[in-house]
N, C-alpha and C. Protein backbone atom coordinates (compact mmCIF):
# COMPACT_ATOMS: atom_id res chain seq x y z
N UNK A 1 -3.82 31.01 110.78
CA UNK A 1 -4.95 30.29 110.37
C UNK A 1 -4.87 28.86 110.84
N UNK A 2 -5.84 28.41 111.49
CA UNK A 2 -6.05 27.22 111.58
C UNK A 2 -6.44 25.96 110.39
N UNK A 3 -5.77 25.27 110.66
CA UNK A 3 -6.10 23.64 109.94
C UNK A 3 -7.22 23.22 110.46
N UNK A 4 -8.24 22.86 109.36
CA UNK A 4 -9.30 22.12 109.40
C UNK A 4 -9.25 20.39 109.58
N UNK A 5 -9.44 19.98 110.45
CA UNK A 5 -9.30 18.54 110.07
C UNK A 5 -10.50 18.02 109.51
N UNK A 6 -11.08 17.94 108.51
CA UNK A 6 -11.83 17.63 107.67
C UNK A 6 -11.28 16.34 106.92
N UNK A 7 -12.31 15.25 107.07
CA UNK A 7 -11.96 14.05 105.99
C UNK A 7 -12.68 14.32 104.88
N UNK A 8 -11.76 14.53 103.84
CA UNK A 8 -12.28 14.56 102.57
C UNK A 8 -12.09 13.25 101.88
N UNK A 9 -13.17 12.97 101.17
CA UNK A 9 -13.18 11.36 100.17
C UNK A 9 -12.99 11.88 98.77
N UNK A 10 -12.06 11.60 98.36
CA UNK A 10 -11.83 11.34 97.10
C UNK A 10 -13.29 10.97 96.38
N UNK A 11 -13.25 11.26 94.66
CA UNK A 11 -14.72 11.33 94.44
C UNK A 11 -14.43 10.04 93.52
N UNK A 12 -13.18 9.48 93.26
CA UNK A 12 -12.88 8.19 92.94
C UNK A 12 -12.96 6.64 94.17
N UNK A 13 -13.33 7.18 95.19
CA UNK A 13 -13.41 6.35 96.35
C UNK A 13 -14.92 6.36 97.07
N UNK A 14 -15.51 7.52 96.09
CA UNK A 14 -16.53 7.36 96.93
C UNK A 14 -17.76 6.13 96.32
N UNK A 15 -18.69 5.74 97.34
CA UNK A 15 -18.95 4.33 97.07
C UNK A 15 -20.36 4.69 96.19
N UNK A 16 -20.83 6.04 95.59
CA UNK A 16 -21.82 5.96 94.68
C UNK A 16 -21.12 5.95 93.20
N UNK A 17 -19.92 6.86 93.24
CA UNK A 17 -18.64 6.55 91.87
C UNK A 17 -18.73 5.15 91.60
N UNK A 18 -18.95 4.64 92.44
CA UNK A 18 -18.40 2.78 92.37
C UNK A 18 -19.73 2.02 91.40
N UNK A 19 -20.46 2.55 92.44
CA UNK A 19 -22.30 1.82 91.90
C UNK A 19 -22.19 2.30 90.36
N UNK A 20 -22.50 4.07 89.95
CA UNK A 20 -22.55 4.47 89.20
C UNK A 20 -21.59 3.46 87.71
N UNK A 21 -20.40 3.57 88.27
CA UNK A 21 -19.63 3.02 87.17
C UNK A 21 -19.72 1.17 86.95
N UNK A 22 -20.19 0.73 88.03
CA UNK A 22 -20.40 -0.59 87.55
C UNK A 22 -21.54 -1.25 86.32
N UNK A 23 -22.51 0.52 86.74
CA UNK A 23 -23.82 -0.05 86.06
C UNK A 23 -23.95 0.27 84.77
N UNK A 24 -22.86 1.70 84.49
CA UNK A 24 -23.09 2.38 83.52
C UNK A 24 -21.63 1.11 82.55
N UNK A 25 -21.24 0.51 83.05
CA UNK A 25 -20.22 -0.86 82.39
C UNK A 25 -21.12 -1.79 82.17
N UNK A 26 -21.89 -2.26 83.13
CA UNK A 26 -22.72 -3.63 82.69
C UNK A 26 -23.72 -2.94 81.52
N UNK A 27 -23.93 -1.88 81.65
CA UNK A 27 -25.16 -1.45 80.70
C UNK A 27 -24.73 -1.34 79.27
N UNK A 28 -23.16 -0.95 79.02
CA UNK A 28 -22.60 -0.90 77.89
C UNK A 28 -21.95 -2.10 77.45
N UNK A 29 -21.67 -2.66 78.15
CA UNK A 29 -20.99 -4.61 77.83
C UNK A 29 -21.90 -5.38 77.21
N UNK A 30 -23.50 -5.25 78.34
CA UNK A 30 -24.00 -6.27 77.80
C UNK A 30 -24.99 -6.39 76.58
N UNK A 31 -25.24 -5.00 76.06
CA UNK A 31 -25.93 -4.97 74.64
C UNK A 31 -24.78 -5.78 73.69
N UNK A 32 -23.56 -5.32 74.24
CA UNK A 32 -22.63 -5.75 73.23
C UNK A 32 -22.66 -7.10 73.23
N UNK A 33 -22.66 -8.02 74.57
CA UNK A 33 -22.47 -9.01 74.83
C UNK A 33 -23.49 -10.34 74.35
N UNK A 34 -24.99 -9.45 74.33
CA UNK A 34 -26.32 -9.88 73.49
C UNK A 34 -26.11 -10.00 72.38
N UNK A 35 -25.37 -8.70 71.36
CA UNK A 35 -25.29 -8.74 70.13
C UNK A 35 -24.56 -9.60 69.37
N UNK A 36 -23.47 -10.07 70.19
CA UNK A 36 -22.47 -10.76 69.78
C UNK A 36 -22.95 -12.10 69.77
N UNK A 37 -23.53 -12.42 70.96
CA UNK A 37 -24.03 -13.83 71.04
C UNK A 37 -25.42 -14.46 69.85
N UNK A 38 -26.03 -13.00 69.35
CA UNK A 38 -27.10 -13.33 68.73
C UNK A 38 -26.43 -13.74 67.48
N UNK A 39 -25.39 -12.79 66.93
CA UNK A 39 -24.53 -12.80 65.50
C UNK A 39 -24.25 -14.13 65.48
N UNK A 40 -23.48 -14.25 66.50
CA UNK A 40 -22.92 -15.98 66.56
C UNK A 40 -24.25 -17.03 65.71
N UNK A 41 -24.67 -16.96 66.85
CA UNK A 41 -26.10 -18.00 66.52
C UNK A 41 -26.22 -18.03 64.98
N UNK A 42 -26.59 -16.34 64.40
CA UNK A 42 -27.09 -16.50 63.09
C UNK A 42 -25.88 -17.15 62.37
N UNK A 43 -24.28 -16.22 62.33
CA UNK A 43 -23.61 -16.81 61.59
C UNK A 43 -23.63 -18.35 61.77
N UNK A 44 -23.22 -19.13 62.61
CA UNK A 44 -23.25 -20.52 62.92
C UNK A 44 -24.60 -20.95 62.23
N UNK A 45 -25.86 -20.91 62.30
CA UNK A 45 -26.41 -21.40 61.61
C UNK A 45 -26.94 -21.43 59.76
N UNK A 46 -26.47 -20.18 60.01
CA UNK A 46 -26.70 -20.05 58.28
C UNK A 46 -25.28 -20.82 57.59
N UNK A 47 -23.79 -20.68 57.96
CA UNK A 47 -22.44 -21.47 57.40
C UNK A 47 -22.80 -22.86 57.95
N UNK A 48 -23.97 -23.35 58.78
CA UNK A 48 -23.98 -25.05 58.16
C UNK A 48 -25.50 -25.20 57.42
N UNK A 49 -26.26 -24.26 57.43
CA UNK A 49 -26.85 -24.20 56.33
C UNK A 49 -26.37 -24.51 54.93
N UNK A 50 -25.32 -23.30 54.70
CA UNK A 50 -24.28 -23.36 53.24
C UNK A 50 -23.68 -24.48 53.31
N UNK A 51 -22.84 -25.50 54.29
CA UNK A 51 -22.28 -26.00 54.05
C UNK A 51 -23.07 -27.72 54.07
N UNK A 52 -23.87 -27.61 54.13
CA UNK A 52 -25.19 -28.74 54.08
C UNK A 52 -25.49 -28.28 52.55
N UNK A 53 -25.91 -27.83 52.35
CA UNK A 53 -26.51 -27.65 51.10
C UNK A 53 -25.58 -27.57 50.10
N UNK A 54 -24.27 -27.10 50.15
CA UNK A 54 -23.30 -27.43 49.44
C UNK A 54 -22.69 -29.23 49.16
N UNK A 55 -22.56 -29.83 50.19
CA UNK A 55 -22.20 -31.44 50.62
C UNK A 55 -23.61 -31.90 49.73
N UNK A 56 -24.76 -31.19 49.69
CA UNK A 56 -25.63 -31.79 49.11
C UNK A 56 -25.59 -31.90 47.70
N UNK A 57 -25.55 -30.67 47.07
CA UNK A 57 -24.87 -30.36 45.63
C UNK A 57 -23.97 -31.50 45.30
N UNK A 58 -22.92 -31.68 45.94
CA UNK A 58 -21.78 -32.35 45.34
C UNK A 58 -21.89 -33.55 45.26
N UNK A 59 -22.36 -33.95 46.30
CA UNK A 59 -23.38 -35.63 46.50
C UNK A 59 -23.73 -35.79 45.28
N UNK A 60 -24.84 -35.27 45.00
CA UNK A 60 -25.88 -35.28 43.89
C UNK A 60 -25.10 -34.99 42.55
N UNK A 61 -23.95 -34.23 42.10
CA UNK A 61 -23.40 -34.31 41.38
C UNK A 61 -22.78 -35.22 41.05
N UNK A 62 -21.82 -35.91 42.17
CA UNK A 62 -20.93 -37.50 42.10
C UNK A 62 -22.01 -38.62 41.56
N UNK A 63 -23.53 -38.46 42.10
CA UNK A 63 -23.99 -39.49 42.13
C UNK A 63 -24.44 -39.44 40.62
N UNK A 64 -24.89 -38.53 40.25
CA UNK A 64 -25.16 -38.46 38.68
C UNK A 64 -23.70 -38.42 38.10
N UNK A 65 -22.51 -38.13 38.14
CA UNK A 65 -21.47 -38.97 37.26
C UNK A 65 -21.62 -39.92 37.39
N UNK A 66 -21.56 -40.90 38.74
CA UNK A 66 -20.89 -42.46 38.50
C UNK A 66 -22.60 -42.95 37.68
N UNK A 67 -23.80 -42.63 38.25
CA UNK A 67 -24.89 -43.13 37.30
C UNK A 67 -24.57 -42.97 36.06
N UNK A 68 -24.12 -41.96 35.36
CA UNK A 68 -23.76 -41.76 34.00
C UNK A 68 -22.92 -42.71 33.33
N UNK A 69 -21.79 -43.47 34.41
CA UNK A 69 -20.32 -43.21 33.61
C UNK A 69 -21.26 -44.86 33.54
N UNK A 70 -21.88 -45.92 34.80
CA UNK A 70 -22.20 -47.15 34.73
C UNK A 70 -23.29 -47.38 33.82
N UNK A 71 -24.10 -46.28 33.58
CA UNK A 71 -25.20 -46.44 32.35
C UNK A 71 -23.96 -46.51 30.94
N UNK A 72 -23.01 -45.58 31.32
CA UNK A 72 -22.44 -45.42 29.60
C UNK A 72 -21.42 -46.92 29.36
N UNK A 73 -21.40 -47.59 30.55
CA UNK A 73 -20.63 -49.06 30.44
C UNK A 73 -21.85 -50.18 30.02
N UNK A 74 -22.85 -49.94 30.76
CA UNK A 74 -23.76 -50.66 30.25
C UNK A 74 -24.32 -50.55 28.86
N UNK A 75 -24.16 -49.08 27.92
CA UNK A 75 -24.79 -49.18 26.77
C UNK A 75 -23.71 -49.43 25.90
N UNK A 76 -22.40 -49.56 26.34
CA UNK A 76 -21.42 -49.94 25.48
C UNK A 76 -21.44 -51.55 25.27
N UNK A 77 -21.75 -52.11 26.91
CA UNK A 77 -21.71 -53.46 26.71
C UNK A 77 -22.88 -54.32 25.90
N UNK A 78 -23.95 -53.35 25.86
CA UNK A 78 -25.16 -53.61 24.96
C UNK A 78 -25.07 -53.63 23.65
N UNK A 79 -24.54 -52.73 23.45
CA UNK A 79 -23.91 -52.30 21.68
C UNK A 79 -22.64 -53.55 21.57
N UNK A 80 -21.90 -53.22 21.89
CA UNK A 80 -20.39 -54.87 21.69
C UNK A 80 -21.69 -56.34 21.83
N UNK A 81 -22.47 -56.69 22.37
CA UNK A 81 -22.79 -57.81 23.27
C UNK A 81 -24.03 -58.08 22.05
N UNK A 82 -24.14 -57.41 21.13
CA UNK A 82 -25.54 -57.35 20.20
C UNK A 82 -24.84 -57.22 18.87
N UNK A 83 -23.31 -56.57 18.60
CA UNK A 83 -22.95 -56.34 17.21
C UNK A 83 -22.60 -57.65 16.37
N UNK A 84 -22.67 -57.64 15.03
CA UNK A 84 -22.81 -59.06 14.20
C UNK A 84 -21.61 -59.25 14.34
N UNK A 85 -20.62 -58.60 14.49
CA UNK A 85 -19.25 -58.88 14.64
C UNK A 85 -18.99 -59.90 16.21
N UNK A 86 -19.61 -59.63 17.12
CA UNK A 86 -19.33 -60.29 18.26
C UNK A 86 -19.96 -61.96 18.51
N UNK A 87 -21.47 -61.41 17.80
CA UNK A 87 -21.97 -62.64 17.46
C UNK A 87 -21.81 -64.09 16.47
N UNK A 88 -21.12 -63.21 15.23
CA UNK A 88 -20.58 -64.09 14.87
C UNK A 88 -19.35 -65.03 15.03
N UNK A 89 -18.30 -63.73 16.09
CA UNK A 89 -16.80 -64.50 16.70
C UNK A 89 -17.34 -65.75 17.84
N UNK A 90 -18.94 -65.54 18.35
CA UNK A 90 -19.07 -66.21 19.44
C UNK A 90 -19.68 -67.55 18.59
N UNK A 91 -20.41 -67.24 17.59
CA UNK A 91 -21.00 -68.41 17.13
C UNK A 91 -19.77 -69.81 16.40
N UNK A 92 -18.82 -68.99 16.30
CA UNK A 92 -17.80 -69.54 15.35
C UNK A 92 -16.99 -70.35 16.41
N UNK A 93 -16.54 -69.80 17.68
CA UNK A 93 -15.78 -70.46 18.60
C UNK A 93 -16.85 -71.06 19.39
N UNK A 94 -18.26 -71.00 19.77
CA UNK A 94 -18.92 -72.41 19.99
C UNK A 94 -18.91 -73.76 18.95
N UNK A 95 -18.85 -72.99 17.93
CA UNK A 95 -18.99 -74.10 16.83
C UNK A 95 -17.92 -74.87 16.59
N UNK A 96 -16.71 -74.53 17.33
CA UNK A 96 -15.40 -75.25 17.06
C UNK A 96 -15.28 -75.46 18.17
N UNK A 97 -15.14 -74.70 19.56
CA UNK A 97 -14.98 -75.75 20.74
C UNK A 97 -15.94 -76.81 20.70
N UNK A 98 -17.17 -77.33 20.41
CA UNK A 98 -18.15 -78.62 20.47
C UNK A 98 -17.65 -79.84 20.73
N UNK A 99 -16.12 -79.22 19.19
CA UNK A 99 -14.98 -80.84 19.04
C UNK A 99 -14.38 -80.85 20.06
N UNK A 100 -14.32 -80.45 20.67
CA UNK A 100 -13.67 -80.40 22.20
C UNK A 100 -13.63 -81.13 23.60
N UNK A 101 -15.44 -81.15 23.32
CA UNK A 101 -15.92 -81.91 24.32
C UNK A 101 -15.78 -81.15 25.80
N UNK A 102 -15.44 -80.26 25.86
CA UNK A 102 -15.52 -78.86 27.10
C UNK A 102 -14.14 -79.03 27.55
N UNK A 103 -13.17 -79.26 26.89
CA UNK A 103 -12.00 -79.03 27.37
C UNK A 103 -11.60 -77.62 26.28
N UNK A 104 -11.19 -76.48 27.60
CA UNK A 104 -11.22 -75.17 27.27
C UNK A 104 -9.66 -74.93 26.84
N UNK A 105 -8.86 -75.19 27.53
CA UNK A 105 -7.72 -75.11 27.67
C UNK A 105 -6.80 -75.43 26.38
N UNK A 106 -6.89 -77.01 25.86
CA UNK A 106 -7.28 -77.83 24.83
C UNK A 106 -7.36 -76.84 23.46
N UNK A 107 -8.72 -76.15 23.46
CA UNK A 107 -9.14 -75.78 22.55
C UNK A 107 -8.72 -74.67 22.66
N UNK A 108 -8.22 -73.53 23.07
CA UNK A 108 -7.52 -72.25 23.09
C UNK A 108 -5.89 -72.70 22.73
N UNK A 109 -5.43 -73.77 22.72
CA UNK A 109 -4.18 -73.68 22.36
C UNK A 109 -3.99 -74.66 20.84
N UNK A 110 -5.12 -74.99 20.44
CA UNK A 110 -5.14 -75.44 18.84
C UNK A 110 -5.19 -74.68 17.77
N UNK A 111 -5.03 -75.39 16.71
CA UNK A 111 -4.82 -74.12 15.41
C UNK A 111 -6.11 -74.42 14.93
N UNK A 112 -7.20 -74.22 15.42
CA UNK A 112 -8.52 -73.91 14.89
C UNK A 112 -9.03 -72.91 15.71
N UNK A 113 -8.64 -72.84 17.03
CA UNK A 113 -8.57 -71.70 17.85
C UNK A 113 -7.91 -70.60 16.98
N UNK A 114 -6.77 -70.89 17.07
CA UNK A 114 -5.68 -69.55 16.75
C UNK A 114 -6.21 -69.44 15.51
N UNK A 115 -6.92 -70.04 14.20
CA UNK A 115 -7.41 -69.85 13.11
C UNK A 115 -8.89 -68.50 13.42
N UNK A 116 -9.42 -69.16 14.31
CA UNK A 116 -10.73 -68.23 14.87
C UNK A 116 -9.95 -66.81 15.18
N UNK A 117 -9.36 -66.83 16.38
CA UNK A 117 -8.72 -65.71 16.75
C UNK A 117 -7.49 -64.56 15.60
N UNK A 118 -7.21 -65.32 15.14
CA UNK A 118 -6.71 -64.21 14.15
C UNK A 118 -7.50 -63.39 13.16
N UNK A 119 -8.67 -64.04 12.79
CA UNK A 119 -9.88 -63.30 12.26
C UNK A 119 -10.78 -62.08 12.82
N UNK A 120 -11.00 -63.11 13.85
CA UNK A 120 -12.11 -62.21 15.11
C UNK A 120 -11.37 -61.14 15.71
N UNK A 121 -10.48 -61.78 16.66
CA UNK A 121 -9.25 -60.40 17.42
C UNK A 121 -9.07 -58.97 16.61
N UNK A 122 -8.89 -59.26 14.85
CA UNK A 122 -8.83 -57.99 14.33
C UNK A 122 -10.64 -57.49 13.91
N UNK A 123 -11.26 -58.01 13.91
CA UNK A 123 -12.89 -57.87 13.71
C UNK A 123 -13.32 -57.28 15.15
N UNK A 124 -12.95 -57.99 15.78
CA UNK A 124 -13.82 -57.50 16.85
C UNK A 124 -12.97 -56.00 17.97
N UNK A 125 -11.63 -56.40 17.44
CA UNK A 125 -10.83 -55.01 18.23
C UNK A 125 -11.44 -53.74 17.28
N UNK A 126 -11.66 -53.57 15.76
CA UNK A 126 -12.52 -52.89 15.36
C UNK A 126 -14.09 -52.05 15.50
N UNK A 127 -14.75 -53.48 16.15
CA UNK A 127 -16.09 -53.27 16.14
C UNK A 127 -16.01 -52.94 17.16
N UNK A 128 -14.92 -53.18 18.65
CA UNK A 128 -15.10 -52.89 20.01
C UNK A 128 -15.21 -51.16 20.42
N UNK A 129 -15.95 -50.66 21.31
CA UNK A 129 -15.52 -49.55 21.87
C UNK A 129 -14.54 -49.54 22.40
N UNK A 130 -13.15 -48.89 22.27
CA UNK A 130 -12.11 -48.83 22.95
C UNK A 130 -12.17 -47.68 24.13
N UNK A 131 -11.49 -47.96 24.79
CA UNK A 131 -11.36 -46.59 26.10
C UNK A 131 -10.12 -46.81 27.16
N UNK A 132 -9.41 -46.17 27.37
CA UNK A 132 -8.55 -45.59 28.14
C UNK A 132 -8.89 -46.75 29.22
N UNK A 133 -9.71 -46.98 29.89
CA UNK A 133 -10.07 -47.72 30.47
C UNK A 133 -9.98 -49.32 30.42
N UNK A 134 -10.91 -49.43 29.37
CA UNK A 134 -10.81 -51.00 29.03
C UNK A 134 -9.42 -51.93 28.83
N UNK A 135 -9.43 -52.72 29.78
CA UNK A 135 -7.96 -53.68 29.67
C UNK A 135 -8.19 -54.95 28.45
N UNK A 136 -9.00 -55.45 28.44
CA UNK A 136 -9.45 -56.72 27.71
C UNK A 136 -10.91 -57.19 27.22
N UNK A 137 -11.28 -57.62 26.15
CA UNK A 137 -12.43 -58.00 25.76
C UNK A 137 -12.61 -59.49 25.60
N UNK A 138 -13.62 -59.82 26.85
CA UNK A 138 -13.91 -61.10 26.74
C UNK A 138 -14.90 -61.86 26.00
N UNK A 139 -15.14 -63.48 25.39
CA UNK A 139 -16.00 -64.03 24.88
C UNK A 139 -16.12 -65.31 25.89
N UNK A 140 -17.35 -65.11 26.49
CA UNK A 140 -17.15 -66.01 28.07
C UNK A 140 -18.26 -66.67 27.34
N UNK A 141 -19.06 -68.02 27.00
CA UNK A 141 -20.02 -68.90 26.52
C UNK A 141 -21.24 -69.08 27.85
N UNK A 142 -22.02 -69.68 27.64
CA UNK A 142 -23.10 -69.75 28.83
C UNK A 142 -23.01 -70.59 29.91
N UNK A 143 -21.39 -70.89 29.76
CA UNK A 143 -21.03 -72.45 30.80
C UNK A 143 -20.13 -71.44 31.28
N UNK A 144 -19.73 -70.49 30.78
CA UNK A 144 -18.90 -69.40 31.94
C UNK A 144 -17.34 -70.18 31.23
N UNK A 145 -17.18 -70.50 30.47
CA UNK A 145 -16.16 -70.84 29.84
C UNK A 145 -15.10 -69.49 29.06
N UNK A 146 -14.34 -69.51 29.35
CA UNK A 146 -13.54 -67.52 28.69
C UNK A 146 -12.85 -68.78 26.95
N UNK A 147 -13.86 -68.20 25.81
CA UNK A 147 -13.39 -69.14 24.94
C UNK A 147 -12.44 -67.70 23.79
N UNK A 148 -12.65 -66.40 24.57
CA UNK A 148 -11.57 -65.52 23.76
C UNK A 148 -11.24 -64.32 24.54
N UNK A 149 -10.23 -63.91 24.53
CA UNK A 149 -9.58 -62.36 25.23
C UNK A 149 -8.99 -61.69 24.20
N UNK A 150 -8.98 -60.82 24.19
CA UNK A 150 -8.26 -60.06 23.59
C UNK A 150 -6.54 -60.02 24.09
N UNK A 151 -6.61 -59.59 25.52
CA UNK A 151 -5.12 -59.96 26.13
C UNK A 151 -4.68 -61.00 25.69
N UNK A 152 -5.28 -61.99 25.81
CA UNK A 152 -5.09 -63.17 25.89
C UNK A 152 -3.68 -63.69 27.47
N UNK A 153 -4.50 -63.79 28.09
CA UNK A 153 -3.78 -63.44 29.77
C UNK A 153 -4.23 -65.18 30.06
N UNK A 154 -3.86 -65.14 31.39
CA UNK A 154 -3.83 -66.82 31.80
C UNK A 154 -5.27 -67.39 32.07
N UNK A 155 -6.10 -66.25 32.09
CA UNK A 155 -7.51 -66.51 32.61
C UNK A 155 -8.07 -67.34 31.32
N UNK A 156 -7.83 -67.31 29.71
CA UNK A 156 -8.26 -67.39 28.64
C UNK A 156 -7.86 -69.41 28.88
N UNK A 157 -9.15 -69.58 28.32
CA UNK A 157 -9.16 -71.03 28.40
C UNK A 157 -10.12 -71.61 29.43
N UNK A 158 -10.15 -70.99 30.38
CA UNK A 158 -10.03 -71.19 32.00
C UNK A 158 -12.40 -71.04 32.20
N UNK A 159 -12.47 -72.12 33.22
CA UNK A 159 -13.79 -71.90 33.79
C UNK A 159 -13.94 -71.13 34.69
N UNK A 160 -14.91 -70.17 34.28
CA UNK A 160 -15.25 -69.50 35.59
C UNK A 160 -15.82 -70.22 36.75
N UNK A 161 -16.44 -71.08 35.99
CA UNK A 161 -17.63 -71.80 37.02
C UNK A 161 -16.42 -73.08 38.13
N UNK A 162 -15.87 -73.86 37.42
CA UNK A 162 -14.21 -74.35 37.93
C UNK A 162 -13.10 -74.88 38.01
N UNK A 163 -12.58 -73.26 37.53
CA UNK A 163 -11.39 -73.25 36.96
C UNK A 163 -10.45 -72.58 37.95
N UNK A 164 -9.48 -72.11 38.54
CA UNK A 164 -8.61 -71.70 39.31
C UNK A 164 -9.10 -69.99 39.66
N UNK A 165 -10.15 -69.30 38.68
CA UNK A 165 -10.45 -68.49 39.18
C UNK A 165 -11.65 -68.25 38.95
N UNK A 166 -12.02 -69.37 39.68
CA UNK A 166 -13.53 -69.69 40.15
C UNK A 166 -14.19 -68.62 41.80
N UNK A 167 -13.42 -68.21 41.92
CA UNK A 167 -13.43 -67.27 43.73
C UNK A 167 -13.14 -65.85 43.43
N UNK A 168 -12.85 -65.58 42.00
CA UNK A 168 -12.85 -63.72 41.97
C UNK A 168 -14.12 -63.23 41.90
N UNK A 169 -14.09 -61.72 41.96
CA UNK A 169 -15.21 -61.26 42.01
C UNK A 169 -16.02 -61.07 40.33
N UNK A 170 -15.09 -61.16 39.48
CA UNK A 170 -15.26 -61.14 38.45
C UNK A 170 -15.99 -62.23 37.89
N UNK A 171 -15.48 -63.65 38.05
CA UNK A 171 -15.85 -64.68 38.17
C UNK A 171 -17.30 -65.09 38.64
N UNK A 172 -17.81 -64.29 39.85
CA UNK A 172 -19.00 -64.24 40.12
C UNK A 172 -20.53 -63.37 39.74
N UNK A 173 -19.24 -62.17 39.32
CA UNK A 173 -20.23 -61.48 38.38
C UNK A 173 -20.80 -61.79 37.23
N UNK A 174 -19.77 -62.76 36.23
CA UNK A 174 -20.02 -63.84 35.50
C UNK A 174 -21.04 -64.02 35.05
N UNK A 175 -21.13 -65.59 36.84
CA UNK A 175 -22.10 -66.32 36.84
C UNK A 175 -23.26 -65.60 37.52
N UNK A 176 -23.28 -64.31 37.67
CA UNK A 176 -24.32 -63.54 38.35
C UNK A 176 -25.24 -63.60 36.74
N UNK A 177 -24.61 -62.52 35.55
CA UNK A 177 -24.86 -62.61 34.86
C UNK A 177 -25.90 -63.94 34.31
N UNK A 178 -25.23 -64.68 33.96
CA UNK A 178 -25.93 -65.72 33.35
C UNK A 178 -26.78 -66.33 33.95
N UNK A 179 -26.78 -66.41 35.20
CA UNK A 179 -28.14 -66.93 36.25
C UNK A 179 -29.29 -65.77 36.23
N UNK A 180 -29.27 -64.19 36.13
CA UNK A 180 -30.15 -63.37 35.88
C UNK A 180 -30.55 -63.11 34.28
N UNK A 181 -29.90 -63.46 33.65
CA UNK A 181 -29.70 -62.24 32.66
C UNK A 181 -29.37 -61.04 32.50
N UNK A 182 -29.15 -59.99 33.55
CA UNK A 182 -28.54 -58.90 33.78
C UNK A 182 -27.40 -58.81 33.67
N UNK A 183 -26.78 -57.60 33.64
CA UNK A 183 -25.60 -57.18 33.67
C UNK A 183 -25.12 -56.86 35.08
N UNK A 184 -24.00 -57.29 35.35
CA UNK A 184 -23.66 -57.37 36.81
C UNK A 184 -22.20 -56.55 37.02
N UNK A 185 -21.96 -55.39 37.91
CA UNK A 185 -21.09 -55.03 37.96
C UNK A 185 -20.55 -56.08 39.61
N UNK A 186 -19.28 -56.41 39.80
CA UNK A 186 -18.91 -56.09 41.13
C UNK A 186 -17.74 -55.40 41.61
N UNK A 187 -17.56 -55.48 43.22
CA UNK A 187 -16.68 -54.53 43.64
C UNK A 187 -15.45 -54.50 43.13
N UNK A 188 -14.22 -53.73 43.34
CA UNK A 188 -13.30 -53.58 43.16
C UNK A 188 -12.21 -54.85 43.69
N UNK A 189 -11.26 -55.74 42.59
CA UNK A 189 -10.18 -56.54 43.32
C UNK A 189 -8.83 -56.66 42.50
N UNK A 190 -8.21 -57.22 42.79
CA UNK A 190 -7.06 -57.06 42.23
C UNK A 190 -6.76 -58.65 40.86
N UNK A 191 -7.26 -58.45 39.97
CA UNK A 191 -7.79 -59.80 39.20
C UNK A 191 -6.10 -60.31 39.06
N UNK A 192 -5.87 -61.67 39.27
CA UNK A 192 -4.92 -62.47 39.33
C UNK A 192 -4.30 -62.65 37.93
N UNK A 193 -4.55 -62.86 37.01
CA UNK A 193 -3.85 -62.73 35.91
C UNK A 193 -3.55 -61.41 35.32
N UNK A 194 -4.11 -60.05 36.36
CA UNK A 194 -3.50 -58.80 35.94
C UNK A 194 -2.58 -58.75 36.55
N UNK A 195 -1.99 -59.45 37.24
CA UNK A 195 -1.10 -58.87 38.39
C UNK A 195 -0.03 -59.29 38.10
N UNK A 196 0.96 -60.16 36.67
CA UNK A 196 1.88 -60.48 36.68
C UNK A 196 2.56 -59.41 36.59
């Protein structure tokens, strides 16, 4: 028997196998490749959806605490700043610094001072709202004069308007105060007679 010389092609070589399988791959990739890209999109936009609207929540939550916590400082300072107890410690130490002649200093280290303050200090640490918070209760006069503390710290005696801590922020909130009539918070500092 004779040999045929016949070229046979492999049906893995042949060049419609080739077409066939490229198309019947792109045809199955790229639904996938659509689907995936569409998912993306949605997931990505709906998780900063959630996460916008969440940042928003919490915003709005912080912002109604600190509104809360500065309304609940302000109605404390309304209540102390109006009680007969405060008014009368203030009327009593204007009425005795007068002899003074505006020397603050003077008059915080006399025994008509310390006569005032041993009365009031326990009257008014009573009548005061206390809190975890609060370091000292001041009796500052309308000249910005500090004529009582409770600490009784280096500031006591001392002018806001000028006295050595005439440049805190406290100091200016003060005289913010008394030039509006409002209640004046300011920023955060490190007050100099807390810091011994």
């Amino acid at each position: 028997m004779a040999q045929r010389d016949v070229n046979i092609i492999s049906i893995t070589q042949s060049p419609i196998y080739r077409n066939l399988l490229k198309w019947f791959l792109v045809l199955s990739i790229l639904p996938l490749v659509i689907i995936t890209a569409v998912n993306y999109y949605q997931s990505n936009t709906h998780l900063e959806k959630i996460a916008l609207e969440e940042a928003t929540l919490i915003g709005e939550s912080r912002k109604r605490y600190y509104n809360n916590w500065f309304q609940s400082r302000f109605d404390d300072l309304e209540e102390l700043s109006v009680s007969p107890v405060t008014l009368k410690v203030l009327t009593t130490l204007e009425q005795a610094f007068d002899k003074y002649n505006g020397d603050t200093k003077q008059f915080v280290e006399s025994n008509v001072w310390n006569e005032v303050n041993v009365h009031s200090a326990h009257e008014l640490a009573l009548a005061s709202l206390t809190h975890d918070f609060t370091h000292d209760i001041f009796i500052i006069d309308n000249e910005a004069n500090i004529l009582f503390s409770m600490a009784k710290e280096d500031d006591l005696g001392t002018s806001l308007k000028v006295g050595k801590y005439k440049n805190t922020l406290f100091a200016q909130s003060v005289l913010d105060t008394l030039d509006t009539g409002y209640e004046v918070f300011s920023d955060l500092e490190r007050y100099p007679p807390l810091m011994d």
